[in-house]
PDB file of N, CA and C in Angstrom:
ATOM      1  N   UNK A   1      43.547  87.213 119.799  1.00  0.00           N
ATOM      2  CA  UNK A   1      43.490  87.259 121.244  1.00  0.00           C
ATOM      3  C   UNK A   1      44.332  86.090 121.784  1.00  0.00           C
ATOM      4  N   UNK A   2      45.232  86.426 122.762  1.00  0.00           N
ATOM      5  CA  UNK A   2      46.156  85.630 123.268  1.00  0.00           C
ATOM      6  C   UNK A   2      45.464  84.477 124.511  1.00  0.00           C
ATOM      7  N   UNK A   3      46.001  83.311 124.898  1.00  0.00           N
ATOM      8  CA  UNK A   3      45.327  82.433 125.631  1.00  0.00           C
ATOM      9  C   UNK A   3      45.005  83.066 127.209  1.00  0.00           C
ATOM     10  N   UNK A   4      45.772  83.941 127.296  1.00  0.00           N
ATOM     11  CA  UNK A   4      45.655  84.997 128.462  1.00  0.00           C
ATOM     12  C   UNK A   4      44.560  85.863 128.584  1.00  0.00           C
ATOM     13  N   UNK A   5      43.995  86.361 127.493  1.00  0.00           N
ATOM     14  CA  UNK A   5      43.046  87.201 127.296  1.00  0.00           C
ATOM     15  C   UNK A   5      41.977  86.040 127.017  1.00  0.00           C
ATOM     16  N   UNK A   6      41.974  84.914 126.810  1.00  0.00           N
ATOM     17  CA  UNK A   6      40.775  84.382 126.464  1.00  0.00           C
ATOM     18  C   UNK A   6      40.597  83.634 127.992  1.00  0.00           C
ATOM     19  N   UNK A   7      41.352  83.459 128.699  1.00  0.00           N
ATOM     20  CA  UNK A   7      41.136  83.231 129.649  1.00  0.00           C
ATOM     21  C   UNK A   7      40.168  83.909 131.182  1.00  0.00           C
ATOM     22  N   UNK A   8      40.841  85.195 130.566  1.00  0.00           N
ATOM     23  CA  UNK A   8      40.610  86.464 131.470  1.00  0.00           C
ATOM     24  C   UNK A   8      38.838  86.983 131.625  1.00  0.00           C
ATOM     25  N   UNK A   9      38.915  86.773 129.806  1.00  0.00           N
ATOM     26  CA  UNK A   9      37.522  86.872 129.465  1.00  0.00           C
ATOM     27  C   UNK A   9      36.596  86.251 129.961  1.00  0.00           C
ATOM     28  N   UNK A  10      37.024  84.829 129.915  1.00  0.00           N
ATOM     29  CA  UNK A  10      36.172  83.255 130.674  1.00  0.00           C
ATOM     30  C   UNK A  10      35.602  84.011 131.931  1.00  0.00           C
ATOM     31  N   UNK A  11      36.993  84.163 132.726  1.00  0.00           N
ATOM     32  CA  UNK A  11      36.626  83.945 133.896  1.00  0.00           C
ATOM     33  C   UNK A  11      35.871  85.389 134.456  1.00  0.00           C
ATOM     34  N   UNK A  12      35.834  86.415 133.923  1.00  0.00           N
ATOM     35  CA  UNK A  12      34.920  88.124 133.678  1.00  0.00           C
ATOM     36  C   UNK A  12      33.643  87.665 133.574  1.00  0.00           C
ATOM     37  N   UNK A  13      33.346  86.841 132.724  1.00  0.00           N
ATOM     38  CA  UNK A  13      31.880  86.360 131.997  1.00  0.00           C
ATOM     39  C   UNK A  13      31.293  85.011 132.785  1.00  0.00           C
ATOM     40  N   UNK A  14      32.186  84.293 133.355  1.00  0.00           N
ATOM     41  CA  UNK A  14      31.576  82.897 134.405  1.00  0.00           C
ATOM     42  C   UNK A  14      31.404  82.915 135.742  1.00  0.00           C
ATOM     43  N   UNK A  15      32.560  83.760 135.919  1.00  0.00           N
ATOM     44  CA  UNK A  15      32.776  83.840 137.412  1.00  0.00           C
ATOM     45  C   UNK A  15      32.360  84.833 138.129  1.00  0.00           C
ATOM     46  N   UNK A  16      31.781  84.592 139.339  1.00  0.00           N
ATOM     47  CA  UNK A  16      31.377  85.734 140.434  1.00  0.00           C
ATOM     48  C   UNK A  16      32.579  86.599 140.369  1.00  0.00           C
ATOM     49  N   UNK A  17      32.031  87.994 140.552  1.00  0.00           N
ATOM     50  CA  UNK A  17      32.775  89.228 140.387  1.00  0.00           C
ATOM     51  C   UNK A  17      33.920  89.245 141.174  1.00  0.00           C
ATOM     52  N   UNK A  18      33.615  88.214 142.615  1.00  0.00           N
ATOM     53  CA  UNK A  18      34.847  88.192 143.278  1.00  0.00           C
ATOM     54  C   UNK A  18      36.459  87.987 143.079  1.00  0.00           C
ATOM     55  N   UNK A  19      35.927  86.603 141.608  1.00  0.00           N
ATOM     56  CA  UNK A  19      36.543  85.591 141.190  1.00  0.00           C
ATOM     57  C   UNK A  19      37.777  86.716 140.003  1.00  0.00           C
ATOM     58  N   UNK A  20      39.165  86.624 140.193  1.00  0.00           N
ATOM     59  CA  UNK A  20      40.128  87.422 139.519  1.00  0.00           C
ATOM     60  C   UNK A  20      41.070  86.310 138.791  1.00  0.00           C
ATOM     61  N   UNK A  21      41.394  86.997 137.870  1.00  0.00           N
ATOM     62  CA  UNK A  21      42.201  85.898 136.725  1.00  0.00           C
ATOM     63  C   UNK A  21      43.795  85.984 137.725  1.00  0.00           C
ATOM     64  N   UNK A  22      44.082  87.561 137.753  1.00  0.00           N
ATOM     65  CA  UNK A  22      45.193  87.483 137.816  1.00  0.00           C
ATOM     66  C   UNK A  22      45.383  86.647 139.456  1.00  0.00           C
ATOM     67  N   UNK A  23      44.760  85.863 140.609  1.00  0.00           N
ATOM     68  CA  UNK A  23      45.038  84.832 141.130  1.00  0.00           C
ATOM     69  C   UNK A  23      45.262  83.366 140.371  1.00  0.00           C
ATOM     70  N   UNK A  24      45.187  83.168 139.342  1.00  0.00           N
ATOM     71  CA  UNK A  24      45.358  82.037 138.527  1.00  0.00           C
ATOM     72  C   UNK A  24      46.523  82.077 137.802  1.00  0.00           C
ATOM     73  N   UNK A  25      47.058  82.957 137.385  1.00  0.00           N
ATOM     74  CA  UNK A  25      48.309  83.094 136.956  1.00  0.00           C
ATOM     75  C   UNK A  25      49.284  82.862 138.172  1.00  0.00           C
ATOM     76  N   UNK A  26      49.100  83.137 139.323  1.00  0.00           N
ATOM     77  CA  UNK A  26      50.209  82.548 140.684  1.00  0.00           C
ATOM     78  C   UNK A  26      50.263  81.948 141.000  1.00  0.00           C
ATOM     79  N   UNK A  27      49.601  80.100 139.926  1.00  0.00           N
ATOM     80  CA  UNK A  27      49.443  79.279 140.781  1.00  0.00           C
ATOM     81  C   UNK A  27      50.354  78.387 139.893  1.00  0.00           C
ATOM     82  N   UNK A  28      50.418  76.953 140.493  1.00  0.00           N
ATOM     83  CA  UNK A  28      51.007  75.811 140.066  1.00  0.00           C
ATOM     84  C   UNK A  28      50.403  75.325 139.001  1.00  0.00           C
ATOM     85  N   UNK A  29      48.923  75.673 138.801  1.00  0.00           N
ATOM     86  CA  UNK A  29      48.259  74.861 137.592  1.00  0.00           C
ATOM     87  C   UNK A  29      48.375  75.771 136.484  1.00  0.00           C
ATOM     88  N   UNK A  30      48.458  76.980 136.778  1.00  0.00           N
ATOM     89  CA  UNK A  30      49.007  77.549 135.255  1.00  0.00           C
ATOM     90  C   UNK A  30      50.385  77.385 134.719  1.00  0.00           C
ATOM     91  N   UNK A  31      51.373  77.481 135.899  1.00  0.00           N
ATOM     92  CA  UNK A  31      52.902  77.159 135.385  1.00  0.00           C
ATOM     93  C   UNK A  31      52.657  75.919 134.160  1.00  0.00           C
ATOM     94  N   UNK A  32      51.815  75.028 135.378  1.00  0.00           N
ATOM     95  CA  UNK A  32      52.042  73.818 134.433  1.00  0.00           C
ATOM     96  C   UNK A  32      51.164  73.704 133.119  1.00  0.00           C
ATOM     97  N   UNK A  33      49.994  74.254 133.130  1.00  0.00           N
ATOM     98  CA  UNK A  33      49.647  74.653 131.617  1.00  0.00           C
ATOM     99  C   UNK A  33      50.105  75.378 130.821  1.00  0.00           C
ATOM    100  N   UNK A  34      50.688  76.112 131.294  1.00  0.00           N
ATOM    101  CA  UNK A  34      51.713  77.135 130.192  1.00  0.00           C
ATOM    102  C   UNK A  34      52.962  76.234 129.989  1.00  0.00           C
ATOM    103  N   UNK A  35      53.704  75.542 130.686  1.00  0.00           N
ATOM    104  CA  UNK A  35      54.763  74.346 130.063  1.00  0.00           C
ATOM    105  C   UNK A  35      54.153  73.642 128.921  1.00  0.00           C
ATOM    106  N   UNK A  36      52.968  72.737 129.138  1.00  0.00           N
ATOM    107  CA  UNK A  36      52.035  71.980 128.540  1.00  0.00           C
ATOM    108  C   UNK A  36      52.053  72.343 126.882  1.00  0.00           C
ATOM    109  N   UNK A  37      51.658  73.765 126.885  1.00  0.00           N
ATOM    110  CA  UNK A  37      50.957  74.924 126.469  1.00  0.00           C
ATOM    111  C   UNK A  37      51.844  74.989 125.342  1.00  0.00           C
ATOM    112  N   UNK A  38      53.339  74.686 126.237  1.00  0.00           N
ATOM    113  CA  UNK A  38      54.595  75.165 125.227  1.00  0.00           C
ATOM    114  C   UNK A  38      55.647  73.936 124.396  1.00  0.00           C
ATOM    115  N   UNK A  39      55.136  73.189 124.970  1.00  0.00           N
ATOM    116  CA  UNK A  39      55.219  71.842 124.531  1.00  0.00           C
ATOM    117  C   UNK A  39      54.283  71.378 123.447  1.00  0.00           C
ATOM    118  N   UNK A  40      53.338  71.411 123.547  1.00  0.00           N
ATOM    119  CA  UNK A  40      52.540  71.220 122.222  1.00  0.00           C
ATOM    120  C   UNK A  40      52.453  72.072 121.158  1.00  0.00           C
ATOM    121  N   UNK A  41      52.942  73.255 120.741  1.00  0.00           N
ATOM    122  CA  UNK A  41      53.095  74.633 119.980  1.00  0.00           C
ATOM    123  C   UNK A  41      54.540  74.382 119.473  1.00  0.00           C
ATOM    124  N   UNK A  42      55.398  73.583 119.962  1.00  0.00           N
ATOM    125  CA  UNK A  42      56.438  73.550 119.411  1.00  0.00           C
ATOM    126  C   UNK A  42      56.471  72.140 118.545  1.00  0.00           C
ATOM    127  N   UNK A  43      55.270  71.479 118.955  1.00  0.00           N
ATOM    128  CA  UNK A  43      55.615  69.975 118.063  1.00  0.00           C
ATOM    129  C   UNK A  43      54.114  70.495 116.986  1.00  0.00           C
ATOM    130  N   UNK A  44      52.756  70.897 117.591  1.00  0.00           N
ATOM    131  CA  UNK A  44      51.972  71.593 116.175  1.00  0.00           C
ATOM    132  C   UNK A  44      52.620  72.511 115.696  1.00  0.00           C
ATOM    133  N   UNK A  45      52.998  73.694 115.887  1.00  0.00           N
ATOM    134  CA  UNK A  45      53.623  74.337 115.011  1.00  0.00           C
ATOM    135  C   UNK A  45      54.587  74.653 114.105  1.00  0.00           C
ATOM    136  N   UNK A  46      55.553  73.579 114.683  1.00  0.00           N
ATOM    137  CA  UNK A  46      57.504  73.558 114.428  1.00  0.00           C
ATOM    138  C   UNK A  46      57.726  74.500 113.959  1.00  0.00           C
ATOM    139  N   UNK A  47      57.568  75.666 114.483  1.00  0.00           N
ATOM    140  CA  UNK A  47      58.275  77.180 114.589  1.00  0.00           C
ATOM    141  C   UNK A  47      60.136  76.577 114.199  1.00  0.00           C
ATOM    142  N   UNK A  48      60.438  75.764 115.120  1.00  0.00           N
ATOM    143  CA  UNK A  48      61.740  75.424 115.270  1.00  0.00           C
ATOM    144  C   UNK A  48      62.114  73.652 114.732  1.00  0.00           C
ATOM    145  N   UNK A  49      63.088  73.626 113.936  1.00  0.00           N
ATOM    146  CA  UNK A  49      63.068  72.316 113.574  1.00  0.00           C
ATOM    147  C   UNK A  49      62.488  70.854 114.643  1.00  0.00           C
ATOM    148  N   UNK A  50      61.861  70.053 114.361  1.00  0.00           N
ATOM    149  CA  UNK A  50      61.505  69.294 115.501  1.00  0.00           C
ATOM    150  C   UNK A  50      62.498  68.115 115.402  1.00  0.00           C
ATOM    151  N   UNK A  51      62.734  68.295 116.685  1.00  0.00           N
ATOM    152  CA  UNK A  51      63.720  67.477 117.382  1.00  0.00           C
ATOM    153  C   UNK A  51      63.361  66.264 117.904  1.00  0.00           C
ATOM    154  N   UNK A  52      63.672  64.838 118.235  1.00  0.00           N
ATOM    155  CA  UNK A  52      63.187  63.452 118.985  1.00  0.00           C
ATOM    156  C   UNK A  52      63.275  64.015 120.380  1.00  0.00           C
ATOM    157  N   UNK A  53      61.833  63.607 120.517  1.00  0.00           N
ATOM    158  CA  UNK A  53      61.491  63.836 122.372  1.00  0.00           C
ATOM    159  C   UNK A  53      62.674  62.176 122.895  1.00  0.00           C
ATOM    160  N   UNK A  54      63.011  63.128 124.286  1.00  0.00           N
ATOM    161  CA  UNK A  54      63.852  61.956 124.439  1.00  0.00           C
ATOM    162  C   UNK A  54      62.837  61.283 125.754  1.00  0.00           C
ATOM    163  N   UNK A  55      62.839  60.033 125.563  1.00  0.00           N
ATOM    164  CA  UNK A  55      61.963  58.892 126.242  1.00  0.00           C
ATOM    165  C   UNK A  55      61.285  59.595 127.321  1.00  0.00           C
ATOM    166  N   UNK A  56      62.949  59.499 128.170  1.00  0.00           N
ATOM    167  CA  UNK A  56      63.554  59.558 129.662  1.00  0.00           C
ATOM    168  C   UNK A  56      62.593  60.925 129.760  1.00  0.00           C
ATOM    169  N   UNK A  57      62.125  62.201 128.887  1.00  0.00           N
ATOM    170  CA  UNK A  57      61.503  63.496 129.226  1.00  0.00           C
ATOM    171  C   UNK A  57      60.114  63.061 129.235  1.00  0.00           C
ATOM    172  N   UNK A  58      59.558  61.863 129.020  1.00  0.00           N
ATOM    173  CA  UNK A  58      58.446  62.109 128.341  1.00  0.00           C
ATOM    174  C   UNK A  58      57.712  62.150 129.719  1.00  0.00           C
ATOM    175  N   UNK A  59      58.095  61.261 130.627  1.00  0.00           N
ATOM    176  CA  UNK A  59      57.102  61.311 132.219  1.00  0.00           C
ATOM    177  C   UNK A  59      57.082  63.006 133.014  1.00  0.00           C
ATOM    178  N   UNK A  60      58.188  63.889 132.517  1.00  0.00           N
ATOM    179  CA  UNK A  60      58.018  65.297 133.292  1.00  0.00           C
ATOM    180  C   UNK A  60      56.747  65.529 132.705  1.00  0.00           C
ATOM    181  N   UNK A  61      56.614  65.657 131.080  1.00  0.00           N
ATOM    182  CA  UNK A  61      55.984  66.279 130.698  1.00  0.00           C
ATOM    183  C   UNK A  61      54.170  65.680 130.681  1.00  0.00           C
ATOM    184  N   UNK A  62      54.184  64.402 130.861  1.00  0.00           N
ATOM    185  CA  UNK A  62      52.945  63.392 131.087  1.00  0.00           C
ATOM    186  C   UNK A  62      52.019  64.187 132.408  1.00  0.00           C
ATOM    187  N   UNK A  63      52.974  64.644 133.560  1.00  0.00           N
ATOM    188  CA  UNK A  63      53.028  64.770 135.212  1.00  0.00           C
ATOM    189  C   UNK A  63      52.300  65.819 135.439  1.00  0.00           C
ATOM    190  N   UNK A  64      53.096  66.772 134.424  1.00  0.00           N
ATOM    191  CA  UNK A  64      52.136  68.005 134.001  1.00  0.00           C
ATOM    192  C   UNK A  64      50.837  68.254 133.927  1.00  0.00           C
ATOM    193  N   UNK A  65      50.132  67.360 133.415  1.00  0.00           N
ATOM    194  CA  UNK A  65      48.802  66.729 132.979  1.00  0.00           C
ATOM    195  C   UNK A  65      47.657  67.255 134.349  1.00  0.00           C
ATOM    196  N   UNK A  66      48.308  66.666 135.579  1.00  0.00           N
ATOM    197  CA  UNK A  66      47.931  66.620 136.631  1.00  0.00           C
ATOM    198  C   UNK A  66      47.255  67.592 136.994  1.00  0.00           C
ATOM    199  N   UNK A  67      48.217  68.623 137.270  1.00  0.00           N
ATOM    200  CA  UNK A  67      47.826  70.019 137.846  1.00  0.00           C
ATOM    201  C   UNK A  67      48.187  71.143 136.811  1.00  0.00           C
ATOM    202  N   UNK A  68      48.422  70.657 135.799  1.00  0.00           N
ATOM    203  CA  UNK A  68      48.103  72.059 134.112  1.00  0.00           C
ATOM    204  C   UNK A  68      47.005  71.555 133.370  1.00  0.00           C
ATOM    205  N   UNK A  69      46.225  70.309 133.741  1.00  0.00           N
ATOM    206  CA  UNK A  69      44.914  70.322 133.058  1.00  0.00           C
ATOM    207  C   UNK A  69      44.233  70.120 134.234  1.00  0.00           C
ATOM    208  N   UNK A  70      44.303  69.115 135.037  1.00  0.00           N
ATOM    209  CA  UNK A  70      43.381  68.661 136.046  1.00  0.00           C
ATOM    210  C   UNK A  70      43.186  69.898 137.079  1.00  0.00           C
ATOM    211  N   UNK A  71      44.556  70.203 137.673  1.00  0.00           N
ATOM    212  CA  UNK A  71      44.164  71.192 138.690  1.00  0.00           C
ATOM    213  C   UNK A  71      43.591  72.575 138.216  1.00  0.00           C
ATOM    214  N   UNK A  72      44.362  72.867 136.919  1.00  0.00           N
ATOM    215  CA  UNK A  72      43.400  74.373 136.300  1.00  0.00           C
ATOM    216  C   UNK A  72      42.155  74.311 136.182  1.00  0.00           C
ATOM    217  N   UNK A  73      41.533  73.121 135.517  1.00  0.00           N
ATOM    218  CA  UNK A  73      40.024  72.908 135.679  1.00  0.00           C
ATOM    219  C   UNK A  73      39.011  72.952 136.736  1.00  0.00           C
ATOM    220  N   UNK A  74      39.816  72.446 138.395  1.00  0.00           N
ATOM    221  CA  UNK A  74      39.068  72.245 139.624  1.00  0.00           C
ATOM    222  C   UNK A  74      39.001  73.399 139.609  1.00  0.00           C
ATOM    223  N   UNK A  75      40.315  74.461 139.731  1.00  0.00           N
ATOM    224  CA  UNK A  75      40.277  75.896 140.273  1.00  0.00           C
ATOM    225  C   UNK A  75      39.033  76.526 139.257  1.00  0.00           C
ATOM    226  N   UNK A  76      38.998  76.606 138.101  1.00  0.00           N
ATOM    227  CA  UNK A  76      38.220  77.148 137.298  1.00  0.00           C
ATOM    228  C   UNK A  76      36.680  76.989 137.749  1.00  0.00           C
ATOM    229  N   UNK A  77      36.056  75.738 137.943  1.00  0.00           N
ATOM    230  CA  UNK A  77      34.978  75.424 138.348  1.00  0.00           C
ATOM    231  C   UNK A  77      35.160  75.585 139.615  1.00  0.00           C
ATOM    232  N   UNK A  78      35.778  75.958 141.006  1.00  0.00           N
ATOM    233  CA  UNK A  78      35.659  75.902 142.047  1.00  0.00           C
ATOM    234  C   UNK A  78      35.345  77.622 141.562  1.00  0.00           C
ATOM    235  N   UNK A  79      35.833  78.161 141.434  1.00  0.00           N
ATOM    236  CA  UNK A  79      36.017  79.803 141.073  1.00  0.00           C
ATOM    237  C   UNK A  79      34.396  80.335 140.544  1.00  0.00           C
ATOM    238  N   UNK A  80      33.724  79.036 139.605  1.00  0.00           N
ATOM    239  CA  UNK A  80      32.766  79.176 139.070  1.00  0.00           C
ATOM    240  C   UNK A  80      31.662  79.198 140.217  1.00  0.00           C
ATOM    241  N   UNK A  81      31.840  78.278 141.444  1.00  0.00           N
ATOM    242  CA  UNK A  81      31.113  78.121 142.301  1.00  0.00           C
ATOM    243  C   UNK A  81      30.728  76.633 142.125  1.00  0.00           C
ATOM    244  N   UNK A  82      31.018  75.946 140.809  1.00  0.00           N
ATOM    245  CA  UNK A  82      30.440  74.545 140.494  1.00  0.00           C
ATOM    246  C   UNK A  82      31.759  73.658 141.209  1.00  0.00           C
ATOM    247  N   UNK A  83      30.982  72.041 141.336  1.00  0.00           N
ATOM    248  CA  UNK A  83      31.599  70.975 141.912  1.00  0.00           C
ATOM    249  C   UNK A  83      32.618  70.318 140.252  1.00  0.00           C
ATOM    250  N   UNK A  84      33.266  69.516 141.037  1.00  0.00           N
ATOM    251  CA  UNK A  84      34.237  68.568 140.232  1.00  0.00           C
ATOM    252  C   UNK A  84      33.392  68.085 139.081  1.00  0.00           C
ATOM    253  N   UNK A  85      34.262  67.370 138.153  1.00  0.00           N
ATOM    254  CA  UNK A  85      33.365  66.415 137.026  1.00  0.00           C
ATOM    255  C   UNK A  85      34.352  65.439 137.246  1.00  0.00           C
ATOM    256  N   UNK A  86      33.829  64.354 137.361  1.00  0.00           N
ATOM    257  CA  UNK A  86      34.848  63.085 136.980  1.00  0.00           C
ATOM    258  C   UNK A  86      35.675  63.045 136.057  1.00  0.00           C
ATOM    259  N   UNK A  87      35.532  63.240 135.110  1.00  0.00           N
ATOM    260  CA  UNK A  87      37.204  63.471 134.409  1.00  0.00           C
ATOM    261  C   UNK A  87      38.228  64.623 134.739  1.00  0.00           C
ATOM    262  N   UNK A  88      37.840  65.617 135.417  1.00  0.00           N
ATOM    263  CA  UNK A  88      38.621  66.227 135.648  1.00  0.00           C
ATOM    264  C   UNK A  88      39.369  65.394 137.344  1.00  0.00           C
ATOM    265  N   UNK A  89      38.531  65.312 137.684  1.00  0.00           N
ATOM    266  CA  UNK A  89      38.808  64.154 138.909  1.00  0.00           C
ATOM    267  C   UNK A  89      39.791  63.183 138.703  1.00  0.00           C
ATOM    268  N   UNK A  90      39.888  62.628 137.261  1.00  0.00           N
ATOM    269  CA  UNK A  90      40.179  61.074 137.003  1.00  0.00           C
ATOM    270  C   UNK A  90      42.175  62.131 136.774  1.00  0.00           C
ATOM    271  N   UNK A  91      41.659  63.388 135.900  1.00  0.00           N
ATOM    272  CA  UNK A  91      43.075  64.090 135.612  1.00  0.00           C
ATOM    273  C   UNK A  91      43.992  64.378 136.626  1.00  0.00           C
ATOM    274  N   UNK A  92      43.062  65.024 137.331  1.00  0.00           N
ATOM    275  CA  UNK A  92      44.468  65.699 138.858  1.00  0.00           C
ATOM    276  C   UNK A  92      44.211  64.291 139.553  1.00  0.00           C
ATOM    277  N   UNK A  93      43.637  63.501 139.390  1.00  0.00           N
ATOM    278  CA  UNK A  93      44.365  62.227 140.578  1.00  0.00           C
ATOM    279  C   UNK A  93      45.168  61.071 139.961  1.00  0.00           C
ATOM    280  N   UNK A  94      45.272  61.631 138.480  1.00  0.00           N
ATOM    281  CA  UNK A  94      46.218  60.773 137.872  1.00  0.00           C
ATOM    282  C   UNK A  94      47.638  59.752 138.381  1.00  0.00           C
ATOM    283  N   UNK A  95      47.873  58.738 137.769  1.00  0.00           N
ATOM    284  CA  UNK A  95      48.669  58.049 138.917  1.00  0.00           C
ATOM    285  C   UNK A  95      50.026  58.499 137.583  1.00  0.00           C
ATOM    286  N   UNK A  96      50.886  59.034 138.741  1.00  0.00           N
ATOM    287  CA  UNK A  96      52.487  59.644 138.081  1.00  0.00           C
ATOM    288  C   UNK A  96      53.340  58.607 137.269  1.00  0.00           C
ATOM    289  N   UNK A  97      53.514  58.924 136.248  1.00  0.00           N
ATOM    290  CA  UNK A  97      54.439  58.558 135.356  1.00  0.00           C
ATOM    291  C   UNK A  97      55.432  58.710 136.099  1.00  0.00           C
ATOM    292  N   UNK A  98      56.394  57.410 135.516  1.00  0.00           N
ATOM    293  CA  UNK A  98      57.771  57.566 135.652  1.00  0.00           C
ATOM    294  C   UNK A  98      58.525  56.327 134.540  1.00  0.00           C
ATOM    295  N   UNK A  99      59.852  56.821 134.034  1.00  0.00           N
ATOM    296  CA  UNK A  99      60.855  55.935 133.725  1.00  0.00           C
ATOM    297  C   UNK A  99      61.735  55.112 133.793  1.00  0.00           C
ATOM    298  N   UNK A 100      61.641  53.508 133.501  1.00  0.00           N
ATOM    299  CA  UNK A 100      62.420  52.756 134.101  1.00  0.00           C
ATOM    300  C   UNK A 100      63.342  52.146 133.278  1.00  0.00           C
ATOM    301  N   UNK A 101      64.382  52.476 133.456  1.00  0.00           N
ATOM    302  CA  UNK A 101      65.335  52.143 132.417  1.00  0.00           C
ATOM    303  C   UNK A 101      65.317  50.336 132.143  1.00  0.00           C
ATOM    304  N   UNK A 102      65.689  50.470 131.107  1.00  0.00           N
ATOM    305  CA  UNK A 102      65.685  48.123 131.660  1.00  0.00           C
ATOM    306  C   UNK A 102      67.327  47.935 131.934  1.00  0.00           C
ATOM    307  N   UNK A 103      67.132  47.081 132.999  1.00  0.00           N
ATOM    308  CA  UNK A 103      68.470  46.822 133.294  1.00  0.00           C
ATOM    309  C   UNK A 103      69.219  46.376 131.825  1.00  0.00           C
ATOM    310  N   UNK A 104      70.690  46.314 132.194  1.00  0.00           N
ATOM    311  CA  UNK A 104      72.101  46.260 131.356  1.00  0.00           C
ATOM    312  C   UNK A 104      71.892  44.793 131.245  1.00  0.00           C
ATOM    313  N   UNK A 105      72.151  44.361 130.135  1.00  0.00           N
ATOM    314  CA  UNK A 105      72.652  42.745 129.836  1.00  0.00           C
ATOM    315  C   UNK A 105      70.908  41.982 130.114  1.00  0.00           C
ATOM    316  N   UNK A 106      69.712  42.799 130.078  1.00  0.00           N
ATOM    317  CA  UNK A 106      68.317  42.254 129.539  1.00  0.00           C
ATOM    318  C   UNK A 106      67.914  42.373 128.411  1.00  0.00           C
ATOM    319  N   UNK A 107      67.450  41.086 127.536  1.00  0.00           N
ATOM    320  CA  UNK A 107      66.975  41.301 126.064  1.00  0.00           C
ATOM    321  C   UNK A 107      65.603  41.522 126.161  1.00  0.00           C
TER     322      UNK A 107
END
């Protein structure tokens, strides 16, 4: 069963009848869990030779975090009818990565 179908299932079996998967697939927090999703399957699995993550990528993919774990989780439990949990709290309000190169001619 694919992460789609286990998803689908979740939310059939947790969620008020109202509650539909396929609104979760149109959102920003699945894009970004399915990036996430595809990023980690290529470094557990190495389907494809593994390559050096380059530095400078590593904050897109950190950012992700936000709203492909944090925000999928609120929606999930908001969907459920239940409130936040603090770690999911601590995830989508995560403070954004970014890269700073060190200046030229600093040791």
């Amino acid at each position: 069963m694919n992460v789609e179908n286990r998803f689908e299932t979740w939310v059939a079996a947790f969620c008020p009848t109202s509650a539909s998967f396929s609104g979760v697939k149109q959102t920003v927090h699945w894009a970004h869990f399915q990036e996430l999703r595809a990023k980690r399957n290529a470094i557990v699995h190495s389907a494809e030779p593994l390559q050096a993550t380059e530095i400078e990528k590593m904050p897109h993919v950190l950012n992700l975090v936000r709203e492909g774990v944090g925000g999928l989780l609120l929606q999930l439990r908001s969907m459920q009818g239940l409130g936040s949990l603090g770690f999911i709290d601590r995830l989508a309000s995560a403070p954004r990565v970014s890269f700073l190169k060190k200046p030229s001619g600093k040791t």
